[in-house]
C-alpha atoms as a PDB file:
ATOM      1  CA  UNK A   1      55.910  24.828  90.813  1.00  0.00           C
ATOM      2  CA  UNK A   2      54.673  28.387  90.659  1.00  0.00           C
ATOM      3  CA  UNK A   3      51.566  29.087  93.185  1.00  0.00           C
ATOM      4  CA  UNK A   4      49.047  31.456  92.336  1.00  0.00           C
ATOM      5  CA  UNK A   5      47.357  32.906  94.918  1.00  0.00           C
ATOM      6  CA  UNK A   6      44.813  34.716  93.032  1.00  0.00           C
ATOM      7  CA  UNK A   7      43.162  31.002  92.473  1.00  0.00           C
ATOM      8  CA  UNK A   8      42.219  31.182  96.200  1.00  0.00           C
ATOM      9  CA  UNK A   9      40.452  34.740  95.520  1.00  0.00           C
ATOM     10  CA  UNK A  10      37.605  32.698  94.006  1.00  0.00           C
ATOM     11  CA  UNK A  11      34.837  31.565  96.984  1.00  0.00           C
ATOM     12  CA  UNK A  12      34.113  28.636  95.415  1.00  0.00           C
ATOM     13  CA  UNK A  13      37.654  27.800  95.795  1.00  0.00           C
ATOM     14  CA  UNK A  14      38.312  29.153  98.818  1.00  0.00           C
ATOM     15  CA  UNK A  15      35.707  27.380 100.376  1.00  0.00           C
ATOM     16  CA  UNK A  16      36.260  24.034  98.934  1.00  0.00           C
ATOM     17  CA  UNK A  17      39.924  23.863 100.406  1.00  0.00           C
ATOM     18  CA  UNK A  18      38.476  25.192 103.102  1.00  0.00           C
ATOM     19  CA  UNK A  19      36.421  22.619 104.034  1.00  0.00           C
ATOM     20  CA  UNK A  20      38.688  19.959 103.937  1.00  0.00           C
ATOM     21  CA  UNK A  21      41.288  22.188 106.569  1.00  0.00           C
ATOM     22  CA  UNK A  22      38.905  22.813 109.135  1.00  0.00           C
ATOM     23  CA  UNK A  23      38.147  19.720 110.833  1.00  0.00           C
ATOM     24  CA  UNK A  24      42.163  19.856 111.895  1.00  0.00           C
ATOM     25  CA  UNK A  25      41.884  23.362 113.561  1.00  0.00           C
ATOM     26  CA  UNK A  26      38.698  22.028 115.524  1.00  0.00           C
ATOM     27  CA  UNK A  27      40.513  18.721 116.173  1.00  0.00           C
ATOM     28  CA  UNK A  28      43.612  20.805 117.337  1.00  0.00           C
ATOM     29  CA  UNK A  29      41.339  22.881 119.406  1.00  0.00           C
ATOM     30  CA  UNK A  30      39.499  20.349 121.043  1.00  0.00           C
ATOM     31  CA  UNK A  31      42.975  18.395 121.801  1.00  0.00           C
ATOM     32  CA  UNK A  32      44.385  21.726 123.183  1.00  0.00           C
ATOM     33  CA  UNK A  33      41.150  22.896 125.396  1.00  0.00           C
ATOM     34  CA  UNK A  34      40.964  18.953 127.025  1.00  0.00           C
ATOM     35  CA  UNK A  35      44.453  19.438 127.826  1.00  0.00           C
ATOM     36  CA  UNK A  36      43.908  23.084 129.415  1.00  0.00           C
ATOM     37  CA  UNK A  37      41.187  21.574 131.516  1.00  0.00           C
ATOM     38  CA  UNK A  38      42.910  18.962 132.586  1.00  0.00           C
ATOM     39  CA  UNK A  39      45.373  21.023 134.121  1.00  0.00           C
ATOM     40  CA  UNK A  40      43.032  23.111 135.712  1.00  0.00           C
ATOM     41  CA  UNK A  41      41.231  20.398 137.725  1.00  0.00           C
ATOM     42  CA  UNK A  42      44.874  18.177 138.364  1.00  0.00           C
ATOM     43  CA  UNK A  43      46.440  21.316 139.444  1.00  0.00           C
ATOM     44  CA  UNK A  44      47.650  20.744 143.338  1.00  0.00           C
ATOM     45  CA  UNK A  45      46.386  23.128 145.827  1.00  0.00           C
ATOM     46  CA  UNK A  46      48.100  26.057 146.028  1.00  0.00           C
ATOM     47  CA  UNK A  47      50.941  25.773 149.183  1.00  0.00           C
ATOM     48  CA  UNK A  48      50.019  29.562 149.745  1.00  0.00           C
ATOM     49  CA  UNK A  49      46.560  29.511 150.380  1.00  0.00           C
ATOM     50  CA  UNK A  50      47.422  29.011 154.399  1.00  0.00           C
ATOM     51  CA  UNK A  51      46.816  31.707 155.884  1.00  0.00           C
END
């Protein structure tokens, strides 16, 4: 099966596939950011801040 790329040139197009691909990035992003922040407040205080 031959792609052809230039079928995506049209916005239409584009935009249709488009639309049905983004909710994973956002879902990805979300997933990723929850994780991130997470960490941040789980970390364990730092065993160098003695002074």
């Amino acid at each position: 099966m031959k792609v052809r790329f230039t079928a995506y040139s049209n916005p239409t197009n584009f935009l249709h596939i488009a639309a049905k691909l983004l909710p994973w990035p956002w879902g990805l992003t979300v997933l990723v950011f929850a994780v991130g922040l997470f960490g941040a407040f789980a970390a364990p205080p730092d065993y160098q801040s003695r002074a």
